[in-house]
PDB file of N, CA and C in Angstrom:
ATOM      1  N   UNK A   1       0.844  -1.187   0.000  1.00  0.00           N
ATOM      2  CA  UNK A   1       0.000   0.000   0.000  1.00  0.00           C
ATOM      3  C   UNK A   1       0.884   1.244   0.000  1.00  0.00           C
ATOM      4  N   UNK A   2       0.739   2.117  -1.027  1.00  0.00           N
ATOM      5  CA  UNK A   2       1.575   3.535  -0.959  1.00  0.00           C
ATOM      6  C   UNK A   2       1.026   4.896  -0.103  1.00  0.00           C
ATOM      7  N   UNK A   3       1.627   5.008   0.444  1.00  0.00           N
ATOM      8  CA  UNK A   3       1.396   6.548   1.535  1.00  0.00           C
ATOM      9  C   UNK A   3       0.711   6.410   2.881  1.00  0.00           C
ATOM     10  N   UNK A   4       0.314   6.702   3.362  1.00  0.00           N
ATOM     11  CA  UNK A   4       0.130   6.857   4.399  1.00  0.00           C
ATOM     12  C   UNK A   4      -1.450   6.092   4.765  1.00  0.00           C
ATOM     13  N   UNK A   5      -1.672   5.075   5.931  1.00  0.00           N
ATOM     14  CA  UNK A   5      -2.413   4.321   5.992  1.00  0.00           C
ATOM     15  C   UNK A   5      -3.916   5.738   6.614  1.00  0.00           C
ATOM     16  N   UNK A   6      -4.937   4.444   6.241  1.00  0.00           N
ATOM     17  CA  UNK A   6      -6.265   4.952   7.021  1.00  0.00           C
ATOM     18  C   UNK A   6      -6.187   5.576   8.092  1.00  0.00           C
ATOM     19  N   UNK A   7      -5.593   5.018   9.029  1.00  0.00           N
ATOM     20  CA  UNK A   7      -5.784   5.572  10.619  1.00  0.00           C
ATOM     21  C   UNK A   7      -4.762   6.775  10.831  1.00  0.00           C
ATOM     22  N   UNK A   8      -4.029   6.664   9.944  1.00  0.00           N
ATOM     23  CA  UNK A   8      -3.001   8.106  10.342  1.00  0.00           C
ATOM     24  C   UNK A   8      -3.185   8.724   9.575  1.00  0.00           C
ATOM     25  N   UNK A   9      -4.087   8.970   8.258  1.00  0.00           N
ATOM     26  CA  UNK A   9      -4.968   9.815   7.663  1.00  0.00           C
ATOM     27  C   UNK A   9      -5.701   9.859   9.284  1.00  0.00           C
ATOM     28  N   UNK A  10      -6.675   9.621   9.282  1.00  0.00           N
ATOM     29  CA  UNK A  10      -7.773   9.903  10.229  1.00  0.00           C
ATOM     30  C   UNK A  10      -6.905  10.419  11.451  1.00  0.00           C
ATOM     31  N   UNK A  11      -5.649  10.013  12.257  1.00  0.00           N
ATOM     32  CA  UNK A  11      -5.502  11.027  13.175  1.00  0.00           C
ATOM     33  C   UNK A  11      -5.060  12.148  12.655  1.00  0.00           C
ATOM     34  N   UNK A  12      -4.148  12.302  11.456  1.00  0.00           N
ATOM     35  CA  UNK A  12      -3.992  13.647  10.687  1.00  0.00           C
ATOM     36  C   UNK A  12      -4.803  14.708  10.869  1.00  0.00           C
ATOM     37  N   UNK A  13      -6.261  14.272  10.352  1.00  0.00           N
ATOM     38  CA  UNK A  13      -7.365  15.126  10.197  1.00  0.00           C
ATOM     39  C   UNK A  13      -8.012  15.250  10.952  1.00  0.00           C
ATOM     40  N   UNK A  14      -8.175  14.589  12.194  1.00  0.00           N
ATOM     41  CA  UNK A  14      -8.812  14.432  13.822  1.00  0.00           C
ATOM     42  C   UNK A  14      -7.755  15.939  14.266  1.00  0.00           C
ATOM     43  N   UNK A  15      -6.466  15.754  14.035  1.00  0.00           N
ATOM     44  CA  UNK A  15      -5.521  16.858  15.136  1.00  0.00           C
ATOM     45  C   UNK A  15      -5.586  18.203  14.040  1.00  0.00           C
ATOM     46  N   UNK A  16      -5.492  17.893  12.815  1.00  0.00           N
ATOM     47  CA  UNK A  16      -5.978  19.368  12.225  1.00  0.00           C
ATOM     48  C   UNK A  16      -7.413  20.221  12.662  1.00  0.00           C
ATOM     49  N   UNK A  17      -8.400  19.381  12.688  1.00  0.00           N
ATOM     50  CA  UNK A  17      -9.797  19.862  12.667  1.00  0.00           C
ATOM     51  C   UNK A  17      -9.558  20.392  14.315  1.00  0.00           C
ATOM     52  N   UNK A  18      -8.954  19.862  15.418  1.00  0.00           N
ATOM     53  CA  UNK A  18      -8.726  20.690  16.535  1.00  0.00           C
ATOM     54  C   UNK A  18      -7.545  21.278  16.232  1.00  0.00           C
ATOM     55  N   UNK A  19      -6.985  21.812  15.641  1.00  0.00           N
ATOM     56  CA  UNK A  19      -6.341  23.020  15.596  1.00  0.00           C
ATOM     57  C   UNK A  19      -7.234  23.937  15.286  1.00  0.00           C
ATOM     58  N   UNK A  20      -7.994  23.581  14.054  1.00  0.00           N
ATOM     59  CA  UNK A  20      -8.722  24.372  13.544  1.00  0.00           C
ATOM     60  C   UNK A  20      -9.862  25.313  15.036  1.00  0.00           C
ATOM     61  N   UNK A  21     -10.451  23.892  15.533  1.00  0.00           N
ATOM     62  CA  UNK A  21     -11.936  24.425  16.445  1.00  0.00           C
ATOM     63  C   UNK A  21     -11.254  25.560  17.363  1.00  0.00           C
ATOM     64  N   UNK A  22      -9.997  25.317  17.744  1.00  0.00           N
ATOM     65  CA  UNK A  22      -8.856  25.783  18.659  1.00  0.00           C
ATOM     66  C   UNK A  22      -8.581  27.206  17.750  1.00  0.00           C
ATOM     67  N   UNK A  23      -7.960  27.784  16.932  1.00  0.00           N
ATOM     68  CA  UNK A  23      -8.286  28.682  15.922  1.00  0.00           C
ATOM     69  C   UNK A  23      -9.424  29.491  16.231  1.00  0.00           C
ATOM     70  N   UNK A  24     -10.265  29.097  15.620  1.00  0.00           N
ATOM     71  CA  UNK A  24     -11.441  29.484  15.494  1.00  0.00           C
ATOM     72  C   UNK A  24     -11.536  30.387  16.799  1.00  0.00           C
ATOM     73  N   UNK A  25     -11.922  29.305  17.747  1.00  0.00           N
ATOM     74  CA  UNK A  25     -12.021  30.330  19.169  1.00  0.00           C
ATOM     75  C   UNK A  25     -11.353  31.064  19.488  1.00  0.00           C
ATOM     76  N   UNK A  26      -9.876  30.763  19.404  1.00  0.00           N
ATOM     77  CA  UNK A  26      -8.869  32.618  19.624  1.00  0.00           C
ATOM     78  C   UNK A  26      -9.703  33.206  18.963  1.00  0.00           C
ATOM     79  N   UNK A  27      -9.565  33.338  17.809  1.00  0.00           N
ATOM     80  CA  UNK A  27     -10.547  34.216  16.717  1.00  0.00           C
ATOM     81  C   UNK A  27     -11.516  35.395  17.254  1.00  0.00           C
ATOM     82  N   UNK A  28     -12.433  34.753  17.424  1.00  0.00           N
ATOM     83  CA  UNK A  28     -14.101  34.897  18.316  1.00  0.00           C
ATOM     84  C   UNK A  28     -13.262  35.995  19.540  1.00  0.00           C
ATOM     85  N   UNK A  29     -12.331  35.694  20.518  1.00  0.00           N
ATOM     86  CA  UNK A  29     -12.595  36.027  21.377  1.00  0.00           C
ATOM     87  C   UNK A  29     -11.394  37.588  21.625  1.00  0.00           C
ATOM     88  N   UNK A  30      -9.797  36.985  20.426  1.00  0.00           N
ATOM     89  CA  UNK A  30      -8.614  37.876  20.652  1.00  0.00           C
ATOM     90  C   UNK A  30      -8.348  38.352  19.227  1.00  0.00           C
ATOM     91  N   UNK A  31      -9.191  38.320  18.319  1.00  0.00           N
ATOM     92  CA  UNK A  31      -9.548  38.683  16.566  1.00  0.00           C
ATOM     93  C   UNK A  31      -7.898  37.743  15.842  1.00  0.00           C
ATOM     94  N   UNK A  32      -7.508  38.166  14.980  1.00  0.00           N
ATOM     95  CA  UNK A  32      -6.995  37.374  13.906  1.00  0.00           C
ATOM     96  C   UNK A  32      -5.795  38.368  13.195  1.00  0.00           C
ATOM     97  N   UNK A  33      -4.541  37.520  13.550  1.00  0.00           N
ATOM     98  CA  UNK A  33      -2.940  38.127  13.025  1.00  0.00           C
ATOM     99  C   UNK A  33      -3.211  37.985  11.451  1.00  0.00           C
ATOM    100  N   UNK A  34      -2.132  38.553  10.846  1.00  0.00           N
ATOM    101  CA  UNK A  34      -1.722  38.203   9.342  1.00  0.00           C
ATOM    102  C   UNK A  34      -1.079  36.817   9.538  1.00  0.00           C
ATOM    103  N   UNK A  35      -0.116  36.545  10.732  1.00  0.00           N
ATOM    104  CA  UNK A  35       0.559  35.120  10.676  1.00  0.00           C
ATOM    105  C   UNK A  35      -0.729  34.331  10.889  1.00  0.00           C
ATOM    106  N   UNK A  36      -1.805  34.939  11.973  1.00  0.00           N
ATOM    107  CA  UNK A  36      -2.866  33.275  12.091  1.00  0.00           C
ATOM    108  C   UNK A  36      -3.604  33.083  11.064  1.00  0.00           C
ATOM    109  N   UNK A  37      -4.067  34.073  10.066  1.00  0.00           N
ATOM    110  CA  UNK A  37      -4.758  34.101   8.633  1.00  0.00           C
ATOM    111  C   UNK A  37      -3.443  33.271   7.682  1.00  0.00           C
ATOM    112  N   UNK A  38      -2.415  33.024   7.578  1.00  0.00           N
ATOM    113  CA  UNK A  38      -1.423  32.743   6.996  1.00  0.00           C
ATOM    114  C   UNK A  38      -1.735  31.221   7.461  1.00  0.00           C
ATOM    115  N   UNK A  39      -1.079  30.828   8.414  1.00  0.00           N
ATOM    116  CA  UNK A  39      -1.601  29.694   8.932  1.00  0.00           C
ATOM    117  C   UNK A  39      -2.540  29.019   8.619  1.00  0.00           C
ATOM    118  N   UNK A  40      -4.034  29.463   9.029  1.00  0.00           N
ATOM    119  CA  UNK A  40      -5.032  29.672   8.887  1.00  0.00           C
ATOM    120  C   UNK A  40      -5.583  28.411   6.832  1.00  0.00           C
ATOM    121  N   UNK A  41      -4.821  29.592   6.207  1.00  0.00           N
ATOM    122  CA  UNK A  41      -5.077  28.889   5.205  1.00  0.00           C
ATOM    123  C   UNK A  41      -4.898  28.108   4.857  1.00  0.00           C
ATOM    124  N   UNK A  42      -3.203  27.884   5.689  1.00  0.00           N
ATOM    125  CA  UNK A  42      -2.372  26.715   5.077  1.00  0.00           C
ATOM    126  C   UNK A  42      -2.817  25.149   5.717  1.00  0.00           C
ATOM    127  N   UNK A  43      -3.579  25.242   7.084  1.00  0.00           N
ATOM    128  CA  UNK A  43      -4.219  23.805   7.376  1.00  0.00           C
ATOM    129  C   UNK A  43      -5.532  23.872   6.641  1.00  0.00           C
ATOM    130  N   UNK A  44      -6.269  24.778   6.199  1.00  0.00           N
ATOM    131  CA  UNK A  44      -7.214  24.919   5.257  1.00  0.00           C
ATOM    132  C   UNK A  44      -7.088  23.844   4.196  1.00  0.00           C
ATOM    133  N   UNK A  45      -5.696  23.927   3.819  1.00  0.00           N
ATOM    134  CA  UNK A  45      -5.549  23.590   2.409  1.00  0.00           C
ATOM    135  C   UNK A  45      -5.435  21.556   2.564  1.00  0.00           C
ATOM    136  N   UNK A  46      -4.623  21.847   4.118  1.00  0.00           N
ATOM    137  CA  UNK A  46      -3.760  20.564   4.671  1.00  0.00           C
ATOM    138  C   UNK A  46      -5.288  20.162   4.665  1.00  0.00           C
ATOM    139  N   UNK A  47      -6.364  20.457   5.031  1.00  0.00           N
ATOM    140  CA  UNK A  47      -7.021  19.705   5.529  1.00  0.00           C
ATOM    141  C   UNK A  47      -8.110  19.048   4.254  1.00  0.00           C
ATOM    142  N   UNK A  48      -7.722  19.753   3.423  1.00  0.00           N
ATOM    143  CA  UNK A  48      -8.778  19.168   2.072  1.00  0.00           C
ATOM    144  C   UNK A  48      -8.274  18.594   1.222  1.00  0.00           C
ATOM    145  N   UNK A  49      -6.552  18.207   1.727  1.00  0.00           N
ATOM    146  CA  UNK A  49      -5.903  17.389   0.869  1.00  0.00           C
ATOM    147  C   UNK A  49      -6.330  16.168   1.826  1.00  0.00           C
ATOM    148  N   UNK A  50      -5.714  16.557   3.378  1.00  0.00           N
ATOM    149  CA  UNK A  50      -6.302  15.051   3.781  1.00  0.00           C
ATOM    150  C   UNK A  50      -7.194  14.238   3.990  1.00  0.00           C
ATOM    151  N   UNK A  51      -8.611  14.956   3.805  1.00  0.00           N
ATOM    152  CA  UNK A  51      -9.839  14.289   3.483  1.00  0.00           C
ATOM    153  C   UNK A  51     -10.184  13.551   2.305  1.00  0.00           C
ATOM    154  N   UNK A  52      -9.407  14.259   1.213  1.00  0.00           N
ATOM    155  CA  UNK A  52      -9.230  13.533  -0.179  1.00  0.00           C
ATOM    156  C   UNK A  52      -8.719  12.069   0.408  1.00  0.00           C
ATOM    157  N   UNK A  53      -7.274  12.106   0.533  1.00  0.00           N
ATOM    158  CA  UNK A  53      -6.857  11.359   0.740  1.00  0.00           C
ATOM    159  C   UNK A  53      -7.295   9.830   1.578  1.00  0.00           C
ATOM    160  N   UNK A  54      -8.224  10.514   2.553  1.00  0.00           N
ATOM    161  CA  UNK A  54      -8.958   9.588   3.625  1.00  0.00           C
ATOM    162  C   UNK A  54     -10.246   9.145   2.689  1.00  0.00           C
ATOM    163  N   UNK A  55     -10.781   9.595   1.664  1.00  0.00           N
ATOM    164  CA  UNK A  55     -11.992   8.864   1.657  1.00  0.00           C
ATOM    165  C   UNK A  55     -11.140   8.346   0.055  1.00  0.00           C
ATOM    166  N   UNK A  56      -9.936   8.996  -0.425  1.00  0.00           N
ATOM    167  CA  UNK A  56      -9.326   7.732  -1.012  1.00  0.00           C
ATOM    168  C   UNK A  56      -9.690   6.292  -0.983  1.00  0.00           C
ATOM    169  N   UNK A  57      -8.725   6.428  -0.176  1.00  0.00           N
ATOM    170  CA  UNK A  57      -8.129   5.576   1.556  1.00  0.00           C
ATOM    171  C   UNK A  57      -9.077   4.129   1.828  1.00  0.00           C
ATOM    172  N   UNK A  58     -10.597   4.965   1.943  1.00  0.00           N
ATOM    173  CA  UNK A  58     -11.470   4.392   2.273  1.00  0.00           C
ATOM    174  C   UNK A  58     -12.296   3.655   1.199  1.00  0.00           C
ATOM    175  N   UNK A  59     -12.200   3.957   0.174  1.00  0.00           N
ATOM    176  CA  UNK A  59     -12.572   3.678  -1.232  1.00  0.00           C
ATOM    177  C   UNK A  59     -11.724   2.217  -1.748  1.00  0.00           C
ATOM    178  N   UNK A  60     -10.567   2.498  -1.372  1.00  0.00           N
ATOM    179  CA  UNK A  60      -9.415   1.153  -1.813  1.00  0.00           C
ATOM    180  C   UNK A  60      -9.884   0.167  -1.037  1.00  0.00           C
ATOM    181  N   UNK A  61     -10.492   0.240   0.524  1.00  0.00           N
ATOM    182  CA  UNK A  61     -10.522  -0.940   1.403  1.00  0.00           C
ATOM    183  C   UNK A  61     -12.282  -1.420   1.084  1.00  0.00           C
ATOM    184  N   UNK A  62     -13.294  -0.520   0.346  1.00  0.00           N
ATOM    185  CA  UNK A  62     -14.383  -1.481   0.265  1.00  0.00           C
ATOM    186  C   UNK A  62     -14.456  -2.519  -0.575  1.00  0.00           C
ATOM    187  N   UNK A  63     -15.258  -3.308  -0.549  1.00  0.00           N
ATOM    188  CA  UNK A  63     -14.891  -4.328  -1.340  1.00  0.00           C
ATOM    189  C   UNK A  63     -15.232  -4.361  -2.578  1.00  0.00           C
TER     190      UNK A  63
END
């Protein structure tokens, strides 16, 4: 199997999506840097590659 298995896709995107919720709330409460908008985008991006990847992932193992 090439790249990176199911489950470490899935914790990948489990610890991004709490960065993200984590984000978010600074946000809401202490507003938003140019570095956290910078950031910001860049797990944006991480995170819609690794969902690709996970329902890949998940696609190869049905039967």
């Amino acid at each position: 199997m090439d790249g990176p298995s199911v489950e470490e896709l899935r914790d990948e995107l489990q610890r991004l999506m709490q960065e993200q919720i984590e984000s978010l709330a600074r946000q809401t409460f202490l507003g938003i840097t140019p570095e956290d908008l910078r950031q910001e985008k860049e797990r944006l991006l991480r995170i819609r590659e690794v969902s690709a990847d996970f329902l890949e992932a998940l696609k190869r193992m049905a039967p």
